[in-house]
Protein backbone atom coordinates (compact mmCIF):
# COMPACT_ATOMS: atom_id res chain seq x y z
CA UNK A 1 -27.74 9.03 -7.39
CA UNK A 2 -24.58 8.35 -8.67
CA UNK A 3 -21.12 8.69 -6.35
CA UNK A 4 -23.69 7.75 -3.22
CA UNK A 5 -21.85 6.18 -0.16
CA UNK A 6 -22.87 2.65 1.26
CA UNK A 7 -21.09 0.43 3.83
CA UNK A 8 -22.22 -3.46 4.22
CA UNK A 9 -24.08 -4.85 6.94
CA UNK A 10 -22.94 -7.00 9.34
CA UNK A 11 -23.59 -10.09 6.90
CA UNK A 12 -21.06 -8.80 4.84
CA UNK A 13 -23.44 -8.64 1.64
CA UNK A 14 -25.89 -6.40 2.32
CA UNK A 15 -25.37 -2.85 1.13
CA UNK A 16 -26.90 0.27 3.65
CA UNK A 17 -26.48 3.87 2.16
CA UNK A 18 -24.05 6.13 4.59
CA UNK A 19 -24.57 9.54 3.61
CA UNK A 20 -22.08 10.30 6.60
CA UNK A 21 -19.27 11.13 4.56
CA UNK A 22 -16.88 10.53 7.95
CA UNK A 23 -18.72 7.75 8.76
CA UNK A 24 -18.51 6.12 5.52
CA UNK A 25 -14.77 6.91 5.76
CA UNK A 26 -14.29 4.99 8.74
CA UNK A 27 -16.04 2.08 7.92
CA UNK A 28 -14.34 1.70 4.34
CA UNK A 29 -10.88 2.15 6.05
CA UNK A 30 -11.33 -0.75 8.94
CA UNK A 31 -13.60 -3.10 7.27
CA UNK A 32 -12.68 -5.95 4.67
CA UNK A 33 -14.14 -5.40 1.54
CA UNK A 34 -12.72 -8.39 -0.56
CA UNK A 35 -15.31 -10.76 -1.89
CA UNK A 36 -12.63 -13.44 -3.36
CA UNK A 37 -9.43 -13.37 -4.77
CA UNK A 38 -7.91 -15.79 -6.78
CA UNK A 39 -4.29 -16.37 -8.42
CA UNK A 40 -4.25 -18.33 -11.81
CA UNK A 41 -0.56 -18.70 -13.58
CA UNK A 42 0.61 -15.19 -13.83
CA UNK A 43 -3.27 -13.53 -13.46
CA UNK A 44 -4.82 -12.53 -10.30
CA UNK A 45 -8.48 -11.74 -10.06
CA UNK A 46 -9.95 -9.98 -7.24
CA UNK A 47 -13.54 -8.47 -6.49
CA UNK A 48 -14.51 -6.16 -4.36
CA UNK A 49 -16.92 -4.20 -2.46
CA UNK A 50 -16.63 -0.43 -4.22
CA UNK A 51 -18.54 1.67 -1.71
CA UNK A 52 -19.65 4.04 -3.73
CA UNK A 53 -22.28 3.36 -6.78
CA UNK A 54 -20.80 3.07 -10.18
CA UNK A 55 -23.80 3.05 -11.97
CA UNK A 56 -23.07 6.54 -13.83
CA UNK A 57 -26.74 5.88 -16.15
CA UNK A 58 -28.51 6.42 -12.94
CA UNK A 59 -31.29 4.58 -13.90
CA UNK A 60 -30.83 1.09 -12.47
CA UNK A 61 -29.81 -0.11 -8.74
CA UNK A 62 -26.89 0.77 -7.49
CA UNK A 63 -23.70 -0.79 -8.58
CA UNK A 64 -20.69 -1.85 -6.14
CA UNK A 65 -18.82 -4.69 -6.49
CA UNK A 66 -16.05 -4.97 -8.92
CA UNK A 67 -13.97 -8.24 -10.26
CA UNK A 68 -10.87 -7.35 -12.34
CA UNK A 69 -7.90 -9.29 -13.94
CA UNK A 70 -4.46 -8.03 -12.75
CA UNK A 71 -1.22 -8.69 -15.03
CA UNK A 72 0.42 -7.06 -17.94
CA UNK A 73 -0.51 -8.94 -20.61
CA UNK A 74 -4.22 -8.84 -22.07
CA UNK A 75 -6.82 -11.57 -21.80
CA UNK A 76 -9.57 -11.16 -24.55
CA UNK A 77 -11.74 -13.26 -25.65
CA UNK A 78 -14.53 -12.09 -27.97
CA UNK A 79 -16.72 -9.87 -25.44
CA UNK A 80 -14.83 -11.29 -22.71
CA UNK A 81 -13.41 -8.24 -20.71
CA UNK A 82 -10.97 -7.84 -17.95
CA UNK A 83 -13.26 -6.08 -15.18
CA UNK A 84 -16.75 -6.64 -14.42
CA UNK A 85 -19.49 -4.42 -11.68
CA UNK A 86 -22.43 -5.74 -10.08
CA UNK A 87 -25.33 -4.77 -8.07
CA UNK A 88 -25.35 -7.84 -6.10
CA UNK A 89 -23.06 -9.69 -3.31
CA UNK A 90 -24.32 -12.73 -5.35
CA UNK A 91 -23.55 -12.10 -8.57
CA UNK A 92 -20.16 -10.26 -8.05
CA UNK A 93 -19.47 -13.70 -6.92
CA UNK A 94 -20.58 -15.69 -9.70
CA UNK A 95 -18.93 -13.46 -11.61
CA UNK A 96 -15.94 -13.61 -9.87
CA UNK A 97 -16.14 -17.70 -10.75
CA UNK A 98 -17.03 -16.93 -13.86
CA UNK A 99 -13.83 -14.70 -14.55
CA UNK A 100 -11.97 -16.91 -12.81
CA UNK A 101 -12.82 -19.76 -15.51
CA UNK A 102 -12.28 -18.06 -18.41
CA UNK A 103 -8.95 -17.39 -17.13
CA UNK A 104 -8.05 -20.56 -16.56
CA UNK A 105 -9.38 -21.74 -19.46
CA UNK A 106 -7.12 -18.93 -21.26
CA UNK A 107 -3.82 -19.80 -19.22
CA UNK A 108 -4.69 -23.35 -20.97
CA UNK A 109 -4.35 -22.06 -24.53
């Protein structure tokens, strides 16, 4: 369901539903949640662990991790977009790479 809590476990990647709102809470307050961050020229990209599912369709796993591209100006490149969600540890940090690539592969232009 969508707006459902989680927390990770101990390994840092693996997601556990906390239906403990006060729990939840507490855990999202004193634990890191930062998958990578990077700074490229002016950019910064950072992804996340959400904590609460963002898939809104409600028909797939949940989703919640989160890259985005922080700076004023715009980077777009055809489909290329400046924030990404995943249901994964693993792919929020591929695509974390990824963003971070066509960044600097942007900056270079």
């Amino acid at each position: 369901m969508t707006g459902d809590k989680y927390i990770l476990a101990p390994d840092g990647r693996t997601p556990i539903a906390e239906p403990d709102l006060l729990k939840w809470a507490e855990w999202f307050e004193n634990h890191d949640r930062i998958v990578r961050q990077d700074h490229v020229g002016d950019y910064f990209v950072s992804t996340v662990f959400l904590g609460l599912d963002h898939d809104w369709s409600q028909k797939g796993p949940p989703v919640l991790w989160e890259s985005m591209i922080f700076n004023s100006g715009v980077i777009r490149t055809g489909d290329d977009i400046q924030q990404r969600r995943y249901t994964s540890y693993d792919d929020a940090l591929a695509g974390h790479e990824a963003m971070v690539e066509r960044v600097r592969m942007a900056v270079k232009s």
